[in-house]
C-alpha atoms as a PDB file:
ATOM      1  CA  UNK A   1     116.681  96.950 119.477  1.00  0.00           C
ATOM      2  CA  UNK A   2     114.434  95.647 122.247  1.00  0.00           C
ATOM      3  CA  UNK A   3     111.315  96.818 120.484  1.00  0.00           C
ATOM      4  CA  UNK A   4     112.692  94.224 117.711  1.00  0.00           C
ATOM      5  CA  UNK A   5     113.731  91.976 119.996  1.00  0.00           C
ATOM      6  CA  UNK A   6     110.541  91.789 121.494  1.00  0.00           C
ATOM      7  CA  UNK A   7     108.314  91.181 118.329  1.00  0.00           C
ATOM      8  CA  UNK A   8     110.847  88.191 116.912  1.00  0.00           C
ATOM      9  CA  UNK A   9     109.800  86.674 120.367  1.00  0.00           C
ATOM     10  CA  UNK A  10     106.203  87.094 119.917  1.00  0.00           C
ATOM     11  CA  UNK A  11     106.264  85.850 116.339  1.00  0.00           C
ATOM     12  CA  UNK A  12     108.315  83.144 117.503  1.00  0.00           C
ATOM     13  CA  UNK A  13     105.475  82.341 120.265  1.00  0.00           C
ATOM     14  CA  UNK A  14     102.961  82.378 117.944  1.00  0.00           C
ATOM     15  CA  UNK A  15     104.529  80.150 115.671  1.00  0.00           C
ATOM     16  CA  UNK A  16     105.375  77.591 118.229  1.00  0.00           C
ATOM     17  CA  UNK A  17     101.762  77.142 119.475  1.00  0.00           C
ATOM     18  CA  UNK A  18     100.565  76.913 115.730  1.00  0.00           C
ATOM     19  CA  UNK A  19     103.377  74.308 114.977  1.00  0.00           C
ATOM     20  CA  UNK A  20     101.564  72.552 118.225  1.00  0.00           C
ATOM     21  CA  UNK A  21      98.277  72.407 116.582  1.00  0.00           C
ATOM     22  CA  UNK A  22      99.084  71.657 112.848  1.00  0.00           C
ATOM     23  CA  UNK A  23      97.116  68.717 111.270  1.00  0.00           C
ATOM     24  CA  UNK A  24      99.931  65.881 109.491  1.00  0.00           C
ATOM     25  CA  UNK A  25      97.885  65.180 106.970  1.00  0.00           C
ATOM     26  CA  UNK A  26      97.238  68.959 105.814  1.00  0.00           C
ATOM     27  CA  UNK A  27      97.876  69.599 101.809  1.00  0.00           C
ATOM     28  CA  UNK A  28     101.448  70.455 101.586  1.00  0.00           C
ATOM     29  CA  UNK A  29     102.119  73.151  98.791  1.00  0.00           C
ATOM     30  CA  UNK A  30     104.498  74.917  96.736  1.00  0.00           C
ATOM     31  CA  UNK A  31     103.739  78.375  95.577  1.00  0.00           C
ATOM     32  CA  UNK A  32     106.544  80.834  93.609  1.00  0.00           C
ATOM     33  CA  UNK A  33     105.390  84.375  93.978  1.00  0.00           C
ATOM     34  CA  UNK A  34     106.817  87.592  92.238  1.00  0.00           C
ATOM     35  CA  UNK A  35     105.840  91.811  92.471  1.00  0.00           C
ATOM     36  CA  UNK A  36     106.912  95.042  91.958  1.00  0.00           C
ATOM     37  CA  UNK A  37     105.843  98.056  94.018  1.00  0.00           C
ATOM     38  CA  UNK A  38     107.699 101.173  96.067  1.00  0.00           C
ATOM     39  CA  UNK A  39     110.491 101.271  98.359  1.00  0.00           C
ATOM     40  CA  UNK A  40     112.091 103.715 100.586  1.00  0.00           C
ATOM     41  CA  UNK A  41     113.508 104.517 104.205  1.00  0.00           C
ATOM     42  CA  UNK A  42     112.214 105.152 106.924  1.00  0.00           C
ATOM     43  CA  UNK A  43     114.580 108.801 107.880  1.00  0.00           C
ATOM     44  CA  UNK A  44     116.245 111.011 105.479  1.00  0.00           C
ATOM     45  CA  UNK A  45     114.577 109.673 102.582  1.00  0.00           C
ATOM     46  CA  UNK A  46     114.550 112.170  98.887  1.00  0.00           C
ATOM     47  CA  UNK A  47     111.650 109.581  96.753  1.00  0.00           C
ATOM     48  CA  UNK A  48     110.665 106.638  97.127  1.00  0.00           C
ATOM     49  CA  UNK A  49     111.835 104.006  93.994  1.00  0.00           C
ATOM     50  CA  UNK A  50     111.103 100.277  93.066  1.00  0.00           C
ATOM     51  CA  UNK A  51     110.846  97.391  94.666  1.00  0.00           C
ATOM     52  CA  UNK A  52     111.603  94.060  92.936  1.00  0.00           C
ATOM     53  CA  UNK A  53     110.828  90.306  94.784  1.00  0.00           C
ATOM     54  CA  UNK A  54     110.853  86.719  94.128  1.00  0.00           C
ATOM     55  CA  UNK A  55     109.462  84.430  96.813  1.00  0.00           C
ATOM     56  CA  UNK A  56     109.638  80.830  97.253  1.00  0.00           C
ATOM     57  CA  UNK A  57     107.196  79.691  99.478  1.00  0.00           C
ATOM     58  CA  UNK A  58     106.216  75.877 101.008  1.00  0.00           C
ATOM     59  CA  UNK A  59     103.733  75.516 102.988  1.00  0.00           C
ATOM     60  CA  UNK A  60     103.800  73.181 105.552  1.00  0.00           C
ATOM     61  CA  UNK A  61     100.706  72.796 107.081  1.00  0.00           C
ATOM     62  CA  UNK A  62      97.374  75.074 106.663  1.00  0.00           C
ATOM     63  CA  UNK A  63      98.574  77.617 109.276  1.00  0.00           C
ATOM     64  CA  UNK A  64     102.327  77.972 108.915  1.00  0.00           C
ATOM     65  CA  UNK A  65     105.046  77.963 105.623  1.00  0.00           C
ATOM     66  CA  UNK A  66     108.486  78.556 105.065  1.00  0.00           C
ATOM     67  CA  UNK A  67     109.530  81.009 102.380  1.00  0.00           C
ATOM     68  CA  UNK A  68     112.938  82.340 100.707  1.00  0.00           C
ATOM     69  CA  UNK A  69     112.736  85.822  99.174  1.00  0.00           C
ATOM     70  CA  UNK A  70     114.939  87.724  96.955  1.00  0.00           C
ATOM     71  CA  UNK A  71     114.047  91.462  97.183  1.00  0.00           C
ATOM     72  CA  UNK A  72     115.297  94.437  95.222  1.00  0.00           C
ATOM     73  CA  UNK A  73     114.461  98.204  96.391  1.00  0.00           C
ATOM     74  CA  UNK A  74     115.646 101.316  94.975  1.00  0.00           C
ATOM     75  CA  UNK A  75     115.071 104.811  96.550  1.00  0.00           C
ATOM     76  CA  UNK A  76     116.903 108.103  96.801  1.00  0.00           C
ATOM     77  CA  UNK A  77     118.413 110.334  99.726  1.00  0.00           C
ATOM     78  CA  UNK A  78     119.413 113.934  99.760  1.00  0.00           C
ATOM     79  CA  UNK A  79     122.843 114.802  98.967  1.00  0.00           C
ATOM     80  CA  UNK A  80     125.385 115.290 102.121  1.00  0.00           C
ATOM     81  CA  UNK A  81     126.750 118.310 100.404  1.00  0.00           C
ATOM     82  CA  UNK A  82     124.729 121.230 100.839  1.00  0.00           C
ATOM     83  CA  UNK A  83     127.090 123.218  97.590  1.00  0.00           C
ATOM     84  CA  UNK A  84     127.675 120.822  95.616  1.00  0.00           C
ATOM     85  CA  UNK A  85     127.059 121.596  92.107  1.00  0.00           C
ATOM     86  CA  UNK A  86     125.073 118.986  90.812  1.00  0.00           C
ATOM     87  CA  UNK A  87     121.706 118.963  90.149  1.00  0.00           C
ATOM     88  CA  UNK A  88     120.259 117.178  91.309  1.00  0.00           C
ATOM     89  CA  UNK A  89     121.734 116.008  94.598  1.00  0.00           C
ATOM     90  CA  UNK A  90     120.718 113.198  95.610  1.00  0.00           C
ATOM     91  CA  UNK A  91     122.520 109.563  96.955  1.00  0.00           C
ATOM     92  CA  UNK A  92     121.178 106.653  94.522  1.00  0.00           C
ATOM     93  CA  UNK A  93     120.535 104.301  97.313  1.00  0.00           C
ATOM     94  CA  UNK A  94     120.110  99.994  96.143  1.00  0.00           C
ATOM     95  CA  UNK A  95     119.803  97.783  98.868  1.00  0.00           C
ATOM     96  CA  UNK A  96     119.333  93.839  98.124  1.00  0.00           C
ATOM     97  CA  UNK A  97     117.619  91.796 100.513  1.00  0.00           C
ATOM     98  CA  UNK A  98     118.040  88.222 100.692  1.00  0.00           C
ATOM     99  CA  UNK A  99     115.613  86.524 103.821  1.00  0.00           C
ATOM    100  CA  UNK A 100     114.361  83.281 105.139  1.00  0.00           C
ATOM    101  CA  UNK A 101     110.988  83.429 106.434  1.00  0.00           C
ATOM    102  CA  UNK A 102     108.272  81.667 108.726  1.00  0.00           C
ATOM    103  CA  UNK A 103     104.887  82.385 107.753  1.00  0.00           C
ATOM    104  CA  UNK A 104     101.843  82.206 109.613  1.00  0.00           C
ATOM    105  CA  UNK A 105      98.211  81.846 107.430  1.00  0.00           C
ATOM    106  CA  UNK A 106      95.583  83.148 109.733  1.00  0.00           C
ATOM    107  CA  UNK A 107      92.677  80.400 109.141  1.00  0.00           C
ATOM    108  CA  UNK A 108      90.151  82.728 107.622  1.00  0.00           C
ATOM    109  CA  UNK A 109      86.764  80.776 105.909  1.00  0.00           C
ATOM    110  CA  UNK A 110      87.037  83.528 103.027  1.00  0.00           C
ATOM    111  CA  UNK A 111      88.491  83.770  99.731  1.00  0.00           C
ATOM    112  CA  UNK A 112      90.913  85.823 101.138  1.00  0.00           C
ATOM    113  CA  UNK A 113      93.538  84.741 102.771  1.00  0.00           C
ATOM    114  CA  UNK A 114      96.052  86.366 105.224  1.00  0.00           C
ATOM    115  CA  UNK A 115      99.795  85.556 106.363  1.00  0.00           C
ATOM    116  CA  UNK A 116     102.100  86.969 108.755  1.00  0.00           C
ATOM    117  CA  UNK A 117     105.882  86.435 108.262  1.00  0.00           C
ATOM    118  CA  UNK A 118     108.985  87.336 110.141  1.00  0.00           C
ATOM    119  CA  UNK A 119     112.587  86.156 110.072  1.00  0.00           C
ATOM    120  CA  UNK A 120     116.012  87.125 108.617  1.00  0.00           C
ATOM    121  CA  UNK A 121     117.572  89.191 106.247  1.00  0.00           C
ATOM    122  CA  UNK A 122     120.812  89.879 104.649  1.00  0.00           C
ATOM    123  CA  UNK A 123     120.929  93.118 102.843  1.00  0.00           C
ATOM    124  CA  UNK A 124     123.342  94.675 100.686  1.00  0.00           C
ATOM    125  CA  UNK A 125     123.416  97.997 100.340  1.00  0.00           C
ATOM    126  CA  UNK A 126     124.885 100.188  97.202  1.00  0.00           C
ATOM    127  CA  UNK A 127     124.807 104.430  97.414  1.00  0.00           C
ATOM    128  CA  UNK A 128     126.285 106.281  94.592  1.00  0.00           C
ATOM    129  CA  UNK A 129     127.372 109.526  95.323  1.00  0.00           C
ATOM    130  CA  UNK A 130     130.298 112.007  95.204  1.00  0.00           C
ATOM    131  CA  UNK A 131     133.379 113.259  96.813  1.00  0.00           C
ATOM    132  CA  UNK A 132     133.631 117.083  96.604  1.00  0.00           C
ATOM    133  CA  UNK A 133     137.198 117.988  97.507  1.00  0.00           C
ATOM    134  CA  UNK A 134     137.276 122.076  97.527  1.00  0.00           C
ATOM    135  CA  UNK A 135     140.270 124.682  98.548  1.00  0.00           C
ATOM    136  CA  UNK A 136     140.509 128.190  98.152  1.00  0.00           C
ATOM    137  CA  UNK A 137     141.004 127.891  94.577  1.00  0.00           C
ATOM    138  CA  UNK A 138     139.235 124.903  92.869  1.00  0.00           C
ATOM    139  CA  UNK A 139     136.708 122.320  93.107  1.00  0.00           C
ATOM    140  CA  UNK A 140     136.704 118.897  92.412  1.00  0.00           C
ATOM    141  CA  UNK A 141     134.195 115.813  92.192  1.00  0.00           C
ATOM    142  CA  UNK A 142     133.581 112.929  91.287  1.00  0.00           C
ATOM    143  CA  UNK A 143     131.050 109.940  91.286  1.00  0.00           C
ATOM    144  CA  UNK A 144     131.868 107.062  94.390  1.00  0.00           C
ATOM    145  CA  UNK A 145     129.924 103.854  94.578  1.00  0.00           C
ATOM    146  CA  UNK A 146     129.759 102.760  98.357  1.00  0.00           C
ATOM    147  CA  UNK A 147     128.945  99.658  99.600  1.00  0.00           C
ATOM    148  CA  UNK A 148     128.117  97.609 103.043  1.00  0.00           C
ATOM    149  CA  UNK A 149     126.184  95.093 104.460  1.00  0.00           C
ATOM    150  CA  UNK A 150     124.147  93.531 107.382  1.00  0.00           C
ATOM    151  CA  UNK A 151     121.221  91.670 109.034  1.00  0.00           C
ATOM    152  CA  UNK A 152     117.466  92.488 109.736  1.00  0.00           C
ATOM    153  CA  UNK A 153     114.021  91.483 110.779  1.00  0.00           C
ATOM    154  CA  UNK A 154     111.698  91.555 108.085  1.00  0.00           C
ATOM    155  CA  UNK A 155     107.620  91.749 109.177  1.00  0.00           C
ATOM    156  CA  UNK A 156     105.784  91.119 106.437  1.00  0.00           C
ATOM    157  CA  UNK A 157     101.733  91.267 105.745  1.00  0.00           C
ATOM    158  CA  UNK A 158     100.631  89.258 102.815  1.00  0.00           C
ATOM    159  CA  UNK A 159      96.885  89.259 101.499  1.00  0.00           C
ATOM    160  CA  UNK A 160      96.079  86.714  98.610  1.00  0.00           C
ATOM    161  CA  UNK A 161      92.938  86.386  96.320  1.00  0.00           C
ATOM    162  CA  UNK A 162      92.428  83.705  94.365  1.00  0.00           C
ATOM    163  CA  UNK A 163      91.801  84.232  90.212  1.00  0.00           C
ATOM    164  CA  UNK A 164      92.157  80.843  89.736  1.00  0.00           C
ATOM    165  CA  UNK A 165      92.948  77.405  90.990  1.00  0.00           C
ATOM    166  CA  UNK A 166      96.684  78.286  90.469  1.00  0.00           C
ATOM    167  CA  UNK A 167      97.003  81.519  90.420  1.00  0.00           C
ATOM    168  CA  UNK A 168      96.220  84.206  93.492  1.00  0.00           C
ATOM    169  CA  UNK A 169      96.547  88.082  93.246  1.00  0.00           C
ATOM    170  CA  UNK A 170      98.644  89.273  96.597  1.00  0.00           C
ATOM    171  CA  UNK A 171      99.185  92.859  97.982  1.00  0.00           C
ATOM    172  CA  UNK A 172     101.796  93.048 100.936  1.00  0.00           C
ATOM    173  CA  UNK A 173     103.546  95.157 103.086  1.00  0.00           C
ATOM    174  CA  UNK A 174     107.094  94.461 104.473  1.00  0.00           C
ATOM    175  CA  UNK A 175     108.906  96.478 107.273  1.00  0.00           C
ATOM    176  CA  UNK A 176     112.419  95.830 107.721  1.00  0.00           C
ATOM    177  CA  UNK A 177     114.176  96.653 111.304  1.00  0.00           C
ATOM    178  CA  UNK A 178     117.905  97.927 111.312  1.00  0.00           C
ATOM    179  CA  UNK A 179     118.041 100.436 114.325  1.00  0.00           C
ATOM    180  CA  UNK A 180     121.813 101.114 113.669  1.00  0.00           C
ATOM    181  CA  UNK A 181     121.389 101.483 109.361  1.00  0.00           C
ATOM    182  CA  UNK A 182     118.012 102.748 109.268  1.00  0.00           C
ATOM    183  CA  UNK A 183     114.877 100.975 108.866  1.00  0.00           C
ATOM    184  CA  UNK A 184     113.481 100.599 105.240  1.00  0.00           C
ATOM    185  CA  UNK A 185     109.990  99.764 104.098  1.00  0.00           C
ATOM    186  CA  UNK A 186     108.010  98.259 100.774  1.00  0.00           C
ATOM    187  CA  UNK A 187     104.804  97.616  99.731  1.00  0.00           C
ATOM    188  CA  UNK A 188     103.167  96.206  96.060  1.00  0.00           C
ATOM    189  CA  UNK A 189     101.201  93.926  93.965  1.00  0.00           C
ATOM    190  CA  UNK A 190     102.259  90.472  92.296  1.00  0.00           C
ATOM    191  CA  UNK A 191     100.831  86.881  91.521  1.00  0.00           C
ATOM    192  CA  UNK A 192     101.186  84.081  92.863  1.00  0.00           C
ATOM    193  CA  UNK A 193     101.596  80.908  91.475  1.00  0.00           C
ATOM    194  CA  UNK A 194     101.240  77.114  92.947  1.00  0.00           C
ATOM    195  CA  UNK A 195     103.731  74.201  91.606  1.00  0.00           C
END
């Protein structure tokens, strides 16, 4: 938790001294940006699965945006009972990530440009599993869809390339912190597209 703690304060530093030295009259701009890619967790994780986003993004100066994100992952954990008989045993895990971000756009003189992000997120989180009931004579089981959620701090690495004067090719990576519910992870391809 202080480890988290720590890095939401040095994004947050870093952020306030770019806010200091933004330009009014930089080109505000709108950009709507969607991927797919893997997901998992970081412990006790079966296969990885899909990932899913839609991001919103406004940029508010040349070094630092605001975006909204809408993120579906899908990934699979091993089965909590050892005897079950089901093959296979796994938990069907779905967590859906909703998070406001602050972005900041390294000023790089190249086509390619780099952005940091970190923030908040609101996840849901779906498992599908079982309940094994067993005495000395029978077995039961049955499917159980379980569901919770809670907050996180997404860190996010985006890398853009330009194919056009609208549209830009992006690759990220995005770590999201939960000490207490485990820490899950993405990373994928998608366009980007300016409004």
């Amino acid at each position: 938790m202080t480890k988290s703690l720590s890095l939401s304060f040095l994004f947050s530093l870093l952020s306030f001294a770019a806010l200091s030295q933004t330009n009014i009259d930089a080109q505000r701009e709108c950009r709507i940006t969607g991927g797919i890619g893997f997901a998992g967790a970081t412990k006790n994780t079966k296969s990885v699965g899909q990932d899913v986003w839609l991001q919103l993004d406004y940029k508010l100066s040349q070094t630092i945006s605001i975006a909204t994100e809408f993120e579906n992952m899908t990934y699979k954990q091993p089965g909590y009972y050892k005897d079950l008989p089901v093959n296979p045993n796994e938990i069907k895990v779905v967590d859906n990530n909703f998070s406001l971000l602050l972005k900041y756009h390294f000023p790089i003189k190249s086509a390619v440009k780099v952005a940091l992000a970190s923030g908040w997120t609101y996840t849901t989180r779906q498992s599908e599993y079982y309940i094994y009931e067993r005495d000395s004579t029978s077995q039961h089981w049955f499917r159980n869809v379980t569901s919770f959620s809670d907050y996180r701090i997404p860190l996010v690495l985006e890398i853009e390339y330009p194919v056009s004067k609208k549209i830009n090719v992006q690759a990220r990576l995005k770590y999201n912190l939960n000490p207490q519910n485990g820490d899950t992870y993405s990373s994928g391809i998608g366009l980007s597209l300016r409004l």
